[in-house]
C-alpha atoms as a PDB file:
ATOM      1  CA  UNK A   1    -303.079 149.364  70.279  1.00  0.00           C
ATOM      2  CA  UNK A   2    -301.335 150.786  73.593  1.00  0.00           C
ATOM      3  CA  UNK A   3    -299.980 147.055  73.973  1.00  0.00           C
ATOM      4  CA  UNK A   4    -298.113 147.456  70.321  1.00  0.00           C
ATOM      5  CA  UNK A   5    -296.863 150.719  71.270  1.00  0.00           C
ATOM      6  CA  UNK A   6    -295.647 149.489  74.502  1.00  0.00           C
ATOM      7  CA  UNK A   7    -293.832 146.194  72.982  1.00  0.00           C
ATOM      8  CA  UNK A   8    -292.302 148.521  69.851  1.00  0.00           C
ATOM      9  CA  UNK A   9    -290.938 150.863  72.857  1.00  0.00           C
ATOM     10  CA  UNK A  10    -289.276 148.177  74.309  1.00  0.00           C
ATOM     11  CA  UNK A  11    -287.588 146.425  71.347  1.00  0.00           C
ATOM     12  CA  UNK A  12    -286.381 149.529  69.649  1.00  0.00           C
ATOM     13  CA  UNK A  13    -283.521 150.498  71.882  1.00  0.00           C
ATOM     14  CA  UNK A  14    -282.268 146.589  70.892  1.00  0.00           C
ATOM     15  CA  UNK A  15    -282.411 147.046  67.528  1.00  0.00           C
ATOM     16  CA  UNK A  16    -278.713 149.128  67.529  1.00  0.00           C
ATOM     17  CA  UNK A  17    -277.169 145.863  69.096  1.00  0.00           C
ATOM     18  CA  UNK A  18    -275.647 143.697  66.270  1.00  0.00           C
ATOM     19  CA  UNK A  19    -277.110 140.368  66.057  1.00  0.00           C
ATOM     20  CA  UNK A  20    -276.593 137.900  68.172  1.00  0.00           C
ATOM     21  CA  UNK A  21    -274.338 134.868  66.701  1.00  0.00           C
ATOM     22  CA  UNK A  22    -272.408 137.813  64.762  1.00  0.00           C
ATOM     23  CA  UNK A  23    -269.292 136.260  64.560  1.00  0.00           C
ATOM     24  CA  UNK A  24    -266.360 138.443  65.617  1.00  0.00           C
ATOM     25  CA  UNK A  25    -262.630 138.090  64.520  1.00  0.00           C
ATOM     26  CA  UNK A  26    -261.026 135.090  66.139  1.00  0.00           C
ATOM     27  CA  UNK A  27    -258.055 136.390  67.310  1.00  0.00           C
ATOM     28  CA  UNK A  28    -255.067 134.164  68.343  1.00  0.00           C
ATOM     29  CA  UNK A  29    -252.898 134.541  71.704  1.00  0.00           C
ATOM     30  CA  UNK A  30    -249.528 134.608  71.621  1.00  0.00           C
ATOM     31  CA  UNK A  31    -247.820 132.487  74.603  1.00  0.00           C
ATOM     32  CA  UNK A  32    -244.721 133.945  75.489  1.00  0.00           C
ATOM     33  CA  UNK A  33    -242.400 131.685  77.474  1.00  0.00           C
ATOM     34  CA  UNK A  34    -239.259 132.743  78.489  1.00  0.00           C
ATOM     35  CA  UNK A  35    -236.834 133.240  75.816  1.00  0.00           C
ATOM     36  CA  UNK A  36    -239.933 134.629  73.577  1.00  0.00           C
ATOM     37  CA  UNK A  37    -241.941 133.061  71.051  1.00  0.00           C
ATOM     38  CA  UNK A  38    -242.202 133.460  67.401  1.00  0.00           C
ATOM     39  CA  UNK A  39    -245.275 133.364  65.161  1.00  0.00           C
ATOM     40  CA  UNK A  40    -244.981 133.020  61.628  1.00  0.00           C
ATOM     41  CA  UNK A  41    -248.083 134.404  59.083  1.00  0.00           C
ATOM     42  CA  UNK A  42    -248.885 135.924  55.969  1.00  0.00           C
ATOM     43  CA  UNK A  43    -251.014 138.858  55.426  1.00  0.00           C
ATOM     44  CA  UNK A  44    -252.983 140.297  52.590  1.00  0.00           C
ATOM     45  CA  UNK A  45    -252.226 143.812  50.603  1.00  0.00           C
ATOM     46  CA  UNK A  46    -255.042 145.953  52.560  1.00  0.00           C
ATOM     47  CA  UNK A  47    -255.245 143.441  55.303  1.00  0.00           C
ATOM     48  CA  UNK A  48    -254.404 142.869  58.657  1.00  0.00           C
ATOM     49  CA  UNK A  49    -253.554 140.148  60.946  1.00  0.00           C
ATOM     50  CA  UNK A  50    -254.179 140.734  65.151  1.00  0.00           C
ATOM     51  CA  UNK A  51    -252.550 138.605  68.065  1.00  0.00           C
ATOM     52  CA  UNK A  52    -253.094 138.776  71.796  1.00  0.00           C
ATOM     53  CA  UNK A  53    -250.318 139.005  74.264  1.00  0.00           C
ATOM     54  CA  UNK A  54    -251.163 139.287  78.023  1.00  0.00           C
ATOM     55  CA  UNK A  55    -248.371 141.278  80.270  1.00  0.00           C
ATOM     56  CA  UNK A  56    -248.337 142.532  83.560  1.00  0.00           C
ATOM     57  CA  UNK A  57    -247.201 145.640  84.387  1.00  0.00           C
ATOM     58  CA  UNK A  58    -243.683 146.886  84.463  1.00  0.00           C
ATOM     59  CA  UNK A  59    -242.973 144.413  82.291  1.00  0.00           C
ATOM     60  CA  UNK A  60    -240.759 144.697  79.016  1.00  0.00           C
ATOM     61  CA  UNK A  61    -242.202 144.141  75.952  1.00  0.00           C
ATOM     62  CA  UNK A  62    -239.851 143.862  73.281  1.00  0.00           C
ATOM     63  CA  UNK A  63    -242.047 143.313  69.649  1.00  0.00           C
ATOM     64  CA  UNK A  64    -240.125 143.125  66.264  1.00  0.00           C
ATOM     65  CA  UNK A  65    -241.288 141.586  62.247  1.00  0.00           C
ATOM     66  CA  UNK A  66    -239.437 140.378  59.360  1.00  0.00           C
ATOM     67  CA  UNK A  67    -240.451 139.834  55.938  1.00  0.00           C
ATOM     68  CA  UNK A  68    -239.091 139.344  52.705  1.00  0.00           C
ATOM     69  CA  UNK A  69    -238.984 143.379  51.614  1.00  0.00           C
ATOM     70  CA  UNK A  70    -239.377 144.567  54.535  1.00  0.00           C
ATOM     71  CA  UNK A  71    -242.920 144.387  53.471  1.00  0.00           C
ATOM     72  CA  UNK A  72    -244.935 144.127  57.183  1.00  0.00           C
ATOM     73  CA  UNK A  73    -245.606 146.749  60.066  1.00  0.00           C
ATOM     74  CA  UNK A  74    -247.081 146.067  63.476  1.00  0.00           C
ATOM     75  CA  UNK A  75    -248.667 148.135  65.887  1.00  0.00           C
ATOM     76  CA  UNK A  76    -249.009 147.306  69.527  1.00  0.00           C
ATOM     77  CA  UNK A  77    -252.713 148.884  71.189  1.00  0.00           C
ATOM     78  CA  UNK A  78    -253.337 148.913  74.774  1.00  0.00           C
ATOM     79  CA  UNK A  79    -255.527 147.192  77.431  1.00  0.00           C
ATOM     80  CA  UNK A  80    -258.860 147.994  75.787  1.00  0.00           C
ATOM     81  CA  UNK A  81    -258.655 147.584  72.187  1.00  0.00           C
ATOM     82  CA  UNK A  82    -261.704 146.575  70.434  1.00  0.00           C
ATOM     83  CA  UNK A  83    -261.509 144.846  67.442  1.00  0.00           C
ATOM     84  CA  UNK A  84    -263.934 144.306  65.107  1.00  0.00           C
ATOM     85  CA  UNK A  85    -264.849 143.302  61.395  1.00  0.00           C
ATOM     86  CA  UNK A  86    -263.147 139.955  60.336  1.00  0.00           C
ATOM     87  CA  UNK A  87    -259.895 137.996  60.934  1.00  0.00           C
ATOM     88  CA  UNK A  88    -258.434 138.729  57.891  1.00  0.00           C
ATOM     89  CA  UNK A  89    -259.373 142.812  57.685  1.00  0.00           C
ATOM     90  CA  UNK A  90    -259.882 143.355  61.478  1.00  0.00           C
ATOM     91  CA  UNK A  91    -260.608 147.175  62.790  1.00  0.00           C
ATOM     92  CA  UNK A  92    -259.156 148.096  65.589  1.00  0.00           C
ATOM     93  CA  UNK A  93    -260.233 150.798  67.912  1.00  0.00           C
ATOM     94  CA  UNK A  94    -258.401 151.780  70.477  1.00  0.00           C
ATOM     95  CA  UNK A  95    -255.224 153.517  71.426  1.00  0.00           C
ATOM     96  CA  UNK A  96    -251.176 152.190  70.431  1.00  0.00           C
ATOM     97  CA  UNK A  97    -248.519 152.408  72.792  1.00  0.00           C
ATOM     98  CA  UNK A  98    -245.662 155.085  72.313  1.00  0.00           C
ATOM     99  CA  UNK A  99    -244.318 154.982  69.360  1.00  0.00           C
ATOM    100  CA  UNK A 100    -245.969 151.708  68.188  1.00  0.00           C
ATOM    101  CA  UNK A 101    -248.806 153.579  66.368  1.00  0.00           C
ATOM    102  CA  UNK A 102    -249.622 153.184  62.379  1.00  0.00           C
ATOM    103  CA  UNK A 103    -247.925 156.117  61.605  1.00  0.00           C
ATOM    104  CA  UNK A 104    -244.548 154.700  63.165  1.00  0.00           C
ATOM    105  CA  UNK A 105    -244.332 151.956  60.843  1.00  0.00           C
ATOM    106  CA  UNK A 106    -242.495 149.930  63.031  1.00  0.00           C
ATOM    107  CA  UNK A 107    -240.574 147.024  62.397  1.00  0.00           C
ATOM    108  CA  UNK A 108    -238.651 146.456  65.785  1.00  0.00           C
ATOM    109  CA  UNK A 109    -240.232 148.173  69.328  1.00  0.00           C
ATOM    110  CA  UNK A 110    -239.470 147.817  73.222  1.00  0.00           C
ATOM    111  CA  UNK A 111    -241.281 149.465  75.498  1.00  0.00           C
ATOM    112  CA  UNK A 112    -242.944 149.113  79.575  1.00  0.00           C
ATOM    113  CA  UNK A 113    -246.207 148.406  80.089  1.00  0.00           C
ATOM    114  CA  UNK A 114    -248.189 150.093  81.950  1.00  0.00           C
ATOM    115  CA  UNK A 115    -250.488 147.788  83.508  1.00  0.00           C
ATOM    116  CA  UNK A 116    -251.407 144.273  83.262  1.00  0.00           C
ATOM    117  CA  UNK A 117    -254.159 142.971  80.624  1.00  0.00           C
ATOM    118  CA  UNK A 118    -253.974 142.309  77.509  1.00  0.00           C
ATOM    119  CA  UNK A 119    -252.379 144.073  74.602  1.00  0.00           C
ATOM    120  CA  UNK A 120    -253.188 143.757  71.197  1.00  0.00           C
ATOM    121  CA  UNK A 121    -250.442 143.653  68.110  1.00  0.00           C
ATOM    122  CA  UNK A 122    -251.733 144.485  64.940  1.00  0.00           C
ATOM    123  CA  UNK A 123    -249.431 143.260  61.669  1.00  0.00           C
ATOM    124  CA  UNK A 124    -250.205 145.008  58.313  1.00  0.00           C
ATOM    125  CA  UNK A 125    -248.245 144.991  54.855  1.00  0.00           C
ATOM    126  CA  UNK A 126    -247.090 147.890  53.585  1.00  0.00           C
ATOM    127  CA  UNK A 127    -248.033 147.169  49.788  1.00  0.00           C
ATOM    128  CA  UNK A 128    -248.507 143.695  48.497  1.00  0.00           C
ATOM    129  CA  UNK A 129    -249.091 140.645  50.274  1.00  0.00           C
ATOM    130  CA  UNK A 130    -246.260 139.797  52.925  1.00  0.00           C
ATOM    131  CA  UNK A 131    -245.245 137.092  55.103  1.00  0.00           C
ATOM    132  CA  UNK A 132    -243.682 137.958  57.995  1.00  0.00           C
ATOM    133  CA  UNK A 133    -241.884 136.351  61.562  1.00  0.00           C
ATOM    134  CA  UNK A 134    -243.411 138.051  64.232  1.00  0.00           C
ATOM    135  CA  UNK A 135    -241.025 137.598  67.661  1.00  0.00           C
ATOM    136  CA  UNK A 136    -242.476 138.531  71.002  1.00  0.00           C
ATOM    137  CA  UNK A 137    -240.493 138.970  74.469  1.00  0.00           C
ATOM    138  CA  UNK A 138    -241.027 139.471  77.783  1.00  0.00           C
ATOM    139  CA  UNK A 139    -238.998 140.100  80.444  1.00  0.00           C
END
């Protein structure tokens, strides 16, 4: 009996991880050469598409959309971001960059980053289903 107890004591504290093989969004990376780079996409009313972009610091980061209605939104999170749920209705936690948040709706954003990693842009519709041309810069 104490050899149950023991073994239950040490597989409870695992039983809060999610399972292993739980697959996790896949999340594409933006390459930015110079000149930028432009990704093209549709996303789903109530859903949300993520990219990576990696930047080192100082560097300007110049992020806008468009789509047919002005339809799409991005956000751009910071070094950290987790993401999690699926590809097509990701959750993000973490925190945006100024003025790149949901709340700005933004459709065109430049800003410095503040150190190098890897940032996170988030592209959401605004009603219906939208396609969108995401363009990236650095500099």
């Amino acid at each position: 009996m104490r050899i149950l107890v023991a073994l239950l004591a040490l597989c409870l504290p695992f039983a809060a991880f999610p399972a292993i093989g739980q697959a996790l969004p896949e999340i594409p990376t933006i390459q930015v050469p110079p000149g930028g780079a432009t990704v093209t996409g549709q996303v789903a009313a109530g859903g949300r598409n993520v990219y990576y972009v990696s930047a080192a610091s100082l560097q300007a980061l110049s992020v806008s959309i468009a789509s047919p209605g002005n339809n799409a939104v991005f956000q751009v999170y910071g070094t950290g971001a987790q993401v999690s749920g699926t590809a097509a209705n990701a959750v993000i936690n973490g925190r945006t960059l100024t003025d790149a948040g949901t709340k700005d709706a933004s459709m065109a954003w430049m800003g410095t980053i503040p150190q190098t990693g890897t940032y996170l842009i988030a592209v959401d519709s605004k009603g219906g289903p939208a396609s969108y041309t995401l363009t990236v810069q650095l500099q």
